[in-house]
N, C-alpha and C. Protein backbone atom coordinates (compact mmCIF):
# COMPACT_ATOMS: atom_id res chain seq x y z
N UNK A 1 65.52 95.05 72.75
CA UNK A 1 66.84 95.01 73.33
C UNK A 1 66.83 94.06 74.54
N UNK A 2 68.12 93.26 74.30
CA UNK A 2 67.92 92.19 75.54
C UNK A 2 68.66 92.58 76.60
N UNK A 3 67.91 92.29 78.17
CA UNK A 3 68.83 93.34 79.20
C UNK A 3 69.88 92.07 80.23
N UNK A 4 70.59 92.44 80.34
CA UNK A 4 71.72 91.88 81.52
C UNK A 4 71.34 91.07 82.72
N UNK A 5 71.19 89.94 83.62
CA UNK A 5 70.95 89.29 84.19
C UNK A 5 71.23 90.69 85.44
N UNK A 6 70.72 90.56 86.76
CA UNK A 6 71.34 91.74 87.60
C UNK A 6 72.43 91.07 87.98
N UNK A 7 72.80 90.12 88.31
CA UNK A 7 74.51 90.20 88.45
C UNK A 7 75.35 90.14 88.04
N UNK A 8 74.73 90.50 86.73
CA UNK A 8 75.93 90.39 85.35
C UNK A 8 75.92 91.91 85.74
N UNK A 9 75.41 92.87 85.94
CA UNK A 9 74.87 94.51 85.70
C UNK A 9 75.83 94.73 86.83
N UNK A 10 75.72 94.13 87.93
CA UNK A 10 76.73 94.34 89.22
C UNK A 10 77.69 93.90 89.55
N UNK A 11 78.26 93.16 88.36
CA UNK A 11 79.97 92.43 88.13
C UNK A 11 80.77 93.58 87.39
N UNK A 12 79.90 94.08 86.51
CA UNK A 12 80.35 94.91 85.16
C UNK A 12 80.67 96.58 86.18
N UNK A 13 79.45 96.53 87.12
CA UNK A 13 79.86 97.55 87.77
C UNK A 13 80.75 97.53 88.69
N UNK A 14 80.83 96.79 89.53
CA UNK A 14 82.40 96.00 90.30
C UNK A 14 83.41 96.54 89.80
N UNK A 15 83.40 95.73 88.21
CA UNK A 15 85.08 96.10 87.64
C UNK A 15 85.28 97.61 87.29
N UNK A 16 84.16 98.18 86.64
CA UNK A 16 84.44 99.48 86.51
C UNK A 16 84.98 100.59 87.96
N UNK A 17 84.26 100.05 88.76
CA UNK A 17 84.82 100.73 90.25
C UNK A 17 86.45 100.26 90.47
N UNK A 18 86.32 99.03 90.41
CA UNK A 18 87.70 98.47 91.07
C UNK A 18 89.04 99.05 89.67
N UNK A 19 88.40 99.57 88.80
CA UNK A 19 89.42 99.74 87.68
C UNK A 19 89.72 101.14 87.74
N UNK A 20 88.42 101.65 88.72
CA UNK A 20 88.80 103.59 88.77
C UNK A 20 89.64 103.59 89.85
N UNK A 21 89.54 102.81 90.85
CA UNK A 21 90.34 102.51 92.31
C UNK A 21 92.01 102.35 91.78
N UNK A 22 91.71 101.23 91.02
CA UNK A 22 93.18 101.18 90.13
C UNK A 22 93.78 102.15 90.24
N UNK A 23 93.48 102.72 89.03
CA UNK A 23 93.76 104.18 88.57
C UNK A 23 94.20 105.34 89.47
N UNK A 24 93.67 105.57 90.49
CA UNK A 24 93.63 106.39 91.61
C UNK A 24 95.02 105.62 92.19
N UNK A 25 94.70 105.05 92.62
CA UNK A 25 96.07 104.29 93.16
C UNK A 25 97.70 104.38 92.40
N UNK A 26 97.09 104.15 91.10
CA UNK A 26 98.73 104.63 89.85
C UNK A 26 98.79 106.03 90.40
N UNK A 27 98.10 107.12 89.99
CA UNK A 27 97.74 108.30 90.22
C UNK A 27 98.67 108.81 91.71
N UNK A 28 97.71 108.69 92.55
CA UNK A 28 98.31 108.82 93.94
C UNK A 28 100.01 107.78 93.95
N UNK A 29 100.33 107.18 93.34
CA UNK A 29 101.59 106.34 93.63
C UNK A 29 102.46 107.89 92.83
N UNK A 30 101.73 108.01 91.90
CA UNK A 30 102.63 108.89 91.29
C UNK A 30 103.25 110.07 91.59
N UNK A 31 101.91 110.53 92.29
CA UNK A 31 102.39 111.94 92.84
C UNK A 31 103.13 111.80 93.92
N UNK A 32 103.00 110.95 94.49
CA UNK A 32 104.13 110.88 95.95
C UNK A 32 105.30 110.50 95.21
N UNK A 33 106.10 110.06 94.55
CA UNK A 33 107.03 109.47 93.50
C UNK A 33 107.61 111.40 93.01
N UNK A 34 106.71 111.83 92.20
CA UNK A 34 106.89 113.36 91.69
C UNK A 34 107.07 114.17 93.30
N UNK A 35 106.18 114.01 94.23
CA UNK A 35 106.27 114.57 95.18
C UNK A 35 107.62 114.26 96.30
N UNK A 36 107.77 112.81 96.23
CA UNK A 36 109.28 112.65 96.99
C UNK A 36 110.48 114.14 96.34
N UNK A 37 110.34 113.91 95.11
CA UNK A 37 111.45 114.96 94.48
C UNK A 37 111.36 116.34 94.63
N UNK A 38 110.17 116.94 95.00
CA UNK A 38 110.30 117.90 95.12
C UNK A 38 110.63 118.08 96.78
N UNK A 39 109.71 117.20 97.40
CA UNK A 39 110.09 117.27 98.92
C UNK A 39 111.80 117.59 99.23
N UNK A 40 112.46 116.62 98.84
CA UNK A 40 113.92 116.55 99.22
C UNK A 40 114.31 117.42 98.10
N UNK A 41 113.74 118.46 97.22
CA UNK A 41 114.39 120.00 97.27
C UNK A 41 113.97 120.90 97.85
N UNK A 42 113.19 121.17 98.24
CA UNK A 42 112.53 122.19 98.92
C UNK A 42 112.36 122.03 100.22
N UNK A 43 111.70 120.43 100.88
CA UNK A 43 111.44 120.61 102.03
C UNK A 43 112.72 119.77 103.02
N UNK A 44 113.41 119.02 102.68
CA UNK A 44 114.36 118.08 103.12
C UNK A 44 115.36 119.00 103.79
N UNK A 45 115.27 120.17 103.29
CA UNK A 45 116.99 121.13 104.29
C UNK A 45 116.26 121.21 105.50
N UNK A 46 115.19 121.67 105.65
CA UNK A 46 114.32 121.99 107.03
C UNK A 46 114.11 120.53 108.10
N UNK A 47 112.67 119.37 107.05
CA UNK A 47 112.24 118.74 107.85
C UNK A 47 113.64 117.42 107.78
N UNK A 48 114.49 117.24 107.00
CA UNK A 48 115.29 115.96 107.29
C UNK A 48 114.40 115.05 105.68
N UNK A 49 115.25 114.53 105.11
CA UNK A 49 115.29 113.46 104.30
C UNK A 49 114.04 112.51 104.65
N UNK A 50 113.80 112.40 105.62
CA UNK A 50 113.01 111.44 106.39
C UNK A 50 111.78 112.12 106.81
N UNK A 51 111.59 113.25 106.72
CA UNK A 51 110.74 114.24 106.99
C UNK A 51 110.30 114.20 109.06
N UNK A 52 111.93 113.51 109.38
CA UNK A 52 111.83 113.55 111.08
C UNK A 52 112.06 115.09 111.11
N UNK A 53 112.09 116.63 110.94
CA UNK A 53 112.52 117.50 111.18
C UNK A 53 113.77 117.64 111.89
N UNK A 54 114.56 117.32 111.15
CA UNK A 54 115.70 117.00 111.75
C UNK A 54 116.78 117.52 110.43
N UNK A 55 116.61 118.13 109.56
CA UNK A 55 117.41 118.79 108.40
C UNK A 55 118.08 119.80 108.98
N UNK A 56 119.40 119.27 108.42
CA UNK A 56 120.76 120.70 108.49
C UNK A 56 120.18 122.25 108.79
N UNK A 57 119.16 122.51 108.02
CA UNK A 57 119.26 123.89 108.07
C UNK A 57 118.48 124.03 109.47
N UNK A 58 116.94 123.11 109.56
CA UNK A 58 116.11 122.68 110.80
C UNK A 58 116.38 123.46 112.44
N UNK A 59 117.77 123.33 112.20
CA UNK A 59 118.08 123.01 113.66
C UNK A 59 118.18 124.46 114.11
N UNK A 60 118.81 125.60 113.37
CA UNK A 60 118.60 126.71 113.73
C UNK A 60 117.26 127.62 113.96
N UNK A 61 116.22 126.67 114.13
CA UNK A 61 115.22 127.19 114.13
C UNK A 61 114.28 127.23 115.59
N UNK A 62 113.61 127.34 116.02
CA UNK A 62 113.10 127.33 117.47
C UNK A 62 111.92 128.41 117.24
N UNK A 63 110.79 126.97 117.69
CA UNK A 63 110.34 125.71 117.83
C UNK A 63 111.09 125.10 116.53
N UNK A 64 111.73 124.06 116.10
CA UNK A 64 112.47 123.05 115.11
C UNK A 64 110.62 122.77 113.91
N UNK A 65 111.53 122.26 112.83
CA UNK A 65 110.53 122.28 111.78
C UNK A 65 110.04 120.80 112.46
N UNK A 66 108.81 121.11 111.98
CA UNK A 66 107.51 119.62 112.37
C UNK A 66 108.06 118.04 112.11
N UNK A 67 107.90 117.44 112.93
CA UNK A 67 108.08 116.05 112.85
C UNK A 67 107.27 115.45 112.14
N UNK A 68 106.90 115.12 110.62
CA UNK A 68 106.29 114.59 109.43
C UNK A 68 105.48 113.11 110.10
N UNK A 69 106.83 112.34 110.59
CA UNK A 69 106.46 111.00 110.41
C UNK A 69 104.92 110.46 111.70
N UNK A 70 105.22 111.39 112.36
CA UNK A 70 104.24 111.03 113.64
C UNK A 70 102.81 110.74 112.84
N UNK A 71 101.92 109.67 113.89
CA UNK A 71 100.75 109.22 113.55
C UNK A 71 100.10 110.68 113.65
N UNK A 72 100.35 111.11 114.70
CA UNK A 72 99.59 112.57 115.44
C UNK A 72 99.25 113.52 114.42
N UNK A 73 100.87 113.70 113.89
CA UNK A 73 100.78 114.81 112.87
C UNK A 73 99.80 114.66 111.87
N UNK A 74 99.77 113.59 111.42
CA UNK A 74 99.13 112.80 110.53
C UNK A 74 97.68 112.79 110.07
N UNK A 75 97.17 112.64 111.78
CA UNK A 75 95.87 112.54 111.57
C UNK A 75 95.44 114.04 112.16
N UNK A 76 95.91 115.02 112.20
CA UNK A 76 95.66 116.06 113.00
C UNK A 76 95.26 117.35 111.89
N UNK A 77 96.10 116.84 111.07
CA UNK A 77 95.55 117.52 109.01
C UNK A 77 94.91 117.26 108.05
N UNK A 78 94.31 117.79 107.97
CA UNK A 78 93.80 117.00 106.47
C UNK A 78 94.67 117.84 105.39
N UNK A 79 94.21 116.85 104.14
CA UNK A 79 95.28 117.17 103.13
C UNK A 79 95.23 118.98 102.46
N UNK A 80 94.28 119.67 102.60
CA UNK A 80 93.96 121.01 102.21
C UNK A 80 94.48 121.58 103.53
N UNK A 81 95.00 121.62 104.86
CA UNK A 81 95.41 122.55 105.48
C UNK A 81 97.17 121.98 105.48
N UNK A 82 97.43 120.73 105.14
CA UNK A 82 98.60 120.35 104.78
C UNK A 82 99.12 121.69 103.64
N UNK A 83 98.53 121.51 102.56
CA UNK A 83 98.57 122.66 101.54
C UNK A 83 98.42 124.17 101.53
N UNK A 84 98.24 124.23 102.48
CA UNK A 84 97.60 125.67 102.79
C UNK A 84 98.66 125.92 103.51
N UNK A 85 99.76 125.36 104.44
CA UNK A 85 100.95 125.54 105.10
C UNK A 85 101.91 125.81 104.28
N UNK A 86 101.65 124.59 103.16
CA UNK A 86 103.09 124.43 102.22
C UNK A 86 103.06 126.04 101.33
N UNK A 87 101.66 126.14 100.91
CA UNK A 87 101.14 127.66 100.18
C UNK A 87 101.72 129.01 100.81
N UNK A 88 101.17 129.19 102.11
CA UNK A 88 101.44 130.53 102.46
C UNK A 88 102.54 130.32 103.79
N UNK A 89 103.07 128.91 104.08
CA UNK A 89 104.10 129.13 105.18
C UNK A 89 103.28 128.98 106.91
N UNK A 90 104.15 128.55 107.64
CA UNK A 90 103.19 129.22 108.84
C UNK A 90 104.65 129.18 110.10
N UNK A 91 104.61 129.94 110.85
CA UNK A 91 105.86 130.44 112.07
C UNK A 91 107.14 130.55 111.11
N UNK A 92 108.06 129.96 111.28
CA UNK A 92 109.48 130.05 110.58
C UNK A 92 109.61 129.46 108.98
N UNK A 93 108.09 128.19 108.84
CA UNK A 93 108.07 127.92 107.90
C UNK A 93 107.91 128.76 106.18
N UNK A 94 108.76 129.06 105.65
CA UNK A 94 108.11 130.02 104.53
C UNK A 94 107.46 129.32 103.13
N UNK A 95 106.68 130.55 103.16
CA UNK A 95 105.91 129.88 102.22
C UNK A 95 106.22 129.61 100.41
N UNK A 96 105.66 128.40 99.90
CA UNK A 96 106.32 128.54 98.91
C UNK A 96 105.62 128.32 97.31
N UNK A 97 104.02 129.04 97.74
CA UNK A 97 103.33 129.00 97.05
C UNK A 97 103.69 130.14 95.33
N UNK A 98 104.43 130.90 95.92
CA UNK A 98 104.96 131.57 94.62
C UNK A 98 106.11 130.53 93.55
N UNK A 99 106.62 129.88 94.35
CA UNK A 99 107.71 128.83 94.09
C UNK A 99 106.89 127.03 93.31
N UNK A 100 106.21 126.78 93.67
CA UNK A 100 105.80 125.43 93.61
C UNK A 100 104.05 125.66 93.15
N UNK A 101 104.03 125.14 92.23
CA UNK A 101 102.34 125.21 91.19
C UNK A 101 101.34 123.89 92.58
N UNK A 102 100.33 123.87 92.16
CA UNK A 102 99.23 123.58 92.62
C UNK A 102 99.87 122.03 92.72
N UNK A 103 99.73 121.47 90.99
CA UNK A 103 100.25 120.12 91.68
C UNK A 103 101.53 119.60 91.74
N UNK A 104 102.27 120.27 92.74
CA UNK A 104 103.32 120.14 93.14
C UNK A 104 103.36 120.26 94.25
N UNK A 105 102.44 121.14 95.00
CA UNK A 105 102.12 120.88 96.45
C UNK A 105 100.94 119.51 96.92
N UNK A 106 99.97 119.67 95.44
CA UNK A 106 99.54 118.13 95.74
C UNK A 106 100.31 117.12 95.86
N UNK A 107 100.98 116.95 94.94
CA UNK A 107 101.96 115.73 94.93
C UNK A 107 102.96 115.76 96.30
N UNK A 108 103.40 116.77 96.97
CA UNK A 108 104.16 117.20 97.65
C UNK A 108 103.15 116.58 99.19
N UNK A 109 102.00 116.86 99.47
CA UNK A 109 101.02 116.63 100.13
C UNK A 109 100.77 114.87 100.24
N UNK A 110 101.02 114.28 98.82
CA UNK A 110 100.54 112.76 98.83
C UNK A 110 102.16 111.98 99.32
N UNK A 111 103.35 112.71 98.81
CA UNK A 111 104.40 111.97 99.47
C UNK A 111 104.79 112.27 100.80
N UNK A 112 104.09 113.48 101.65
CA UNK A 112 103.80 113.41 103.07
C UNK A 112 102.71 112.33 103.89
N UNK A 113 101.84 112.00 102.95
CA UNK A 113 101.30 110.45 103.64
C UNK A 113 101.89 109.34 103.76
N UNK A 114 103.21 109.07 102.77
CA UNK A 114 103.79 107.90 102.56
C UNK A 114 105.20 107.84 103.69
N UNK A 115 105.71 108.89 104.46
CA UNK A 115 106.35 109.39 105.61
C UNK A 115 105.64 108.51 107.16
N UNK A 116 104.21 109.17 107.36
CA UNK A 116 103.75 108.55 108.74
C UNK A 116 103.28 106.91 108.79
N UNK A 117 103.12 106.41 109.92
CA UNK A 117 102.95 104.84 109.76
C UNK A 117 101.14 104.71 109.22
């Protein structure tokens, strides 16, 4: 059996990476896409369309629902305690893990990254 030059072996592996990256990228485009829609039913009366917490219903609330778009917020979560809020709720927020399947809070989770700068 004749074997592969090594940078033929590490081109071939290149594309296979850069083609799973791809993929991930459709993937993640998608769920924020699926996830915009559920956001602006479920979470848009609270945090605002824009996810500024600034939604109609929002305002009767004190402390007001979370400001999404901030860098702060942003980097202050990671994506499993993002989920774990949306799951069981936390202060006024309720939870809506009986309401919304697994990936629907994922997806819900990936179109909250596409909100901050």
């Amino acid at each position: 059996m004749r074997r592969l030059p090594a940078y033929a072996t590490r081109m071939a592996l290149a594309l296979v990476i850069a083609s799973l990256g791809a993929s991930q990228a459709r993937a993640q485009g998608q769920n924020s896409t699926n996830g915009r829609d559920v956001f602006r039913t479920r979470c848009a009366m609270c945090h605002g369309a824009e996810g500024r917490g600034d939604g109609p219903a929002g305002a009767a609330f004190n402390p007001r629902p979370t400001n999404l778009t901030t860098r702060v917020q942003r980097i202050a979560l990671t994506d499993s305690a993002v989920a774990a809020v949306i799951t069981a709720g936390r202060r006024a927020m309720p939870a809506f893990g009986r309401m919304l399947t697994k990936p629907q809070v994922d997806s819900v989770v990936a179109y909250m990254k596409t909100l901050s700068p």
